[in-house]
Protein backbone atom coordinates (compact mmCIF):
# COMPACT_ATOMS: atom_id res chain seq x y z
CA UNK A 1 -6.04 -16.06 -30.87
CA UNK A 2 -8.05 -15.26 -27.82
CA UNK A 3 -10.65 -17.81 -26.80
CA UNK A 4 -14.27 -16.78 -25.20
CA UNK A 5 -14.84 -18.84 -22.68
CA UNK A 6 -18.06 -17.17 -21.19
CA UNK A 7 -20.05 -20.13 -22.36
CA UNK A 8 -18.39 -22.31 -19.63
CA UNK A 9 -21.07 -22.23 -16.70
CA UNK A 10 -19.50 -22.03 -12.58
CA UNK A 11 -21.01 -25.57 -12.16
CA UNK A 12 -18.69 -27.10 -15.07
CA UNK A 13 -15.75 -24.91 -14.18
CA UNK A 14 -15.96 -26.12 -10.23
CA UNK A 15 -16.19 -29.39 -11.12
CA UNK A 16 -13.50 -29.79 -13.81
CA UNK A 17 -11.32 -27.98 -11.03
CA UNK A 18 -11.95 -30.30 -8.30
CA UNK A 19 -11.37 -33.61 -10.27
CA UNK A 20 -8.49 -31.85 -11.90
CA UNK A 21 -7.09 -31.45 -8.56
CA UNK A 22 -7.83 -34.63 -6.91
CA UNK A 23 -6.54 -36.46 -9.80
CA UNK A 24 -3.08 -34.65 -10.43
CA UNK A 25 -2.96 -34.82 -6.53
CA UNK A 26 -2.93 -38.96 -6.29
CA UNK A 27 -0.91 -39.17 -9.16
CA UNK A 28 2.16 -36.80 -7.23
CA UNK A 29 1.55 -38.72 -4.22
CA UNK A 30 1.89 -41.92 -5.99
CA UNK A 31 5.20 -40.65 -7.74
CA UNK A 32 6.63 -39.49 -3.86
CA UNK A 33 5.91 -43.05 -2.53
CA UNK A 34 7.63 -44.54 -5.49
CA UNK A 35 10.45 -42.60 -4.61
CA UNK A 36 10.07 -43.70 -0.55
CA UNK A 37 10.09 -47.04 -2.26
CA UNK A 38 6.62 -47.60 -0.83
CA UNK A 39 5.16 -49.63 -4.40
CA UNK A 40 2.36 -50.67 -2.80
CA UNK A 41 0.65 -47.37 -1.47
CA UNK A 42 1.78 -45.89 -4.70
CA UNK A 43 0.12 -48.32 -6.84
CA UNK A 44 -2.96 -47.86 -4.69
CA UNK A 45 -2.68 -43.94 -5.39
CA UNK A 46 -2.26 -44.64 -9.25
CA UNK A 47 -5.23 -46.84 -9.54
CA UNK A 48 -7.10 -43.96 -7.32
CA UNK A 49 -6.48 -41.60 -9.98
CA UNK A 50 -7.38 -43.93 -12.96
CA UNK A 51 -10.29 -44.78 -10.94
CA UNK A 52 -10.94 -40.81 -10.52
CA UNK A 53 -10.30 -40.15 -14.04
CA UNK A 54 -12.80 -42.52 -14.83
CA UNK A 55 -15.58 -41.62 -12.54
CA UNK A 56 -14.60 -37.61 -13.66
CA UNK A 57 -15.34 -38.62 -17.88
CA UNK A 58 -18.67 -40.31 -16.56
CA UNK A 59 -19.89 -37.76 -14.50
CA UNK A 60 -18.68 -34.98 -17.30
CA UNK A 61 -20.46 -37.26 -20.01
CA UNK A 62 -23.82 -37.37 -18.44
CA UNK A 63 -24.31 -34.50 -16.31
CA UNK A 64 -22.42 -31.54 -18.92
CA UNK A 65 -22.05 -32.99 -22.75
């Protein structure tokens, strides 16, 4: 099964790309300083990307659905 996606505008594709990015990217630095055995900046970088993930549904909710 082949899926059209030429419905998905540039605007929506940019921005699911960028949080995408900045959230997968906190979450594998917070997963290196767990293994530096640096909790606390790790913790730090998890909550950034819950935070992130967060802001991302919001922004996604009101601006695209």
């Amino acid at each position: 099964m082949i899926a059209d996606v030429s419905d998905v505008s540039l605007s929506l594709f940019v921005f699911g790309a960028v949080f995408l990015l900045l959230i997968f990217s906190l979450i594998s630095v917070g997963v290196l300083r767990m293994f530096q055995q640096r909790y606390r900046v790790a913790w730090f970088s998890f909550g950034g990307a819950a935070v992130s993930s967060i802001i991302f549904y919001l922004l996604l909710s009101g601006w695209f659905l």
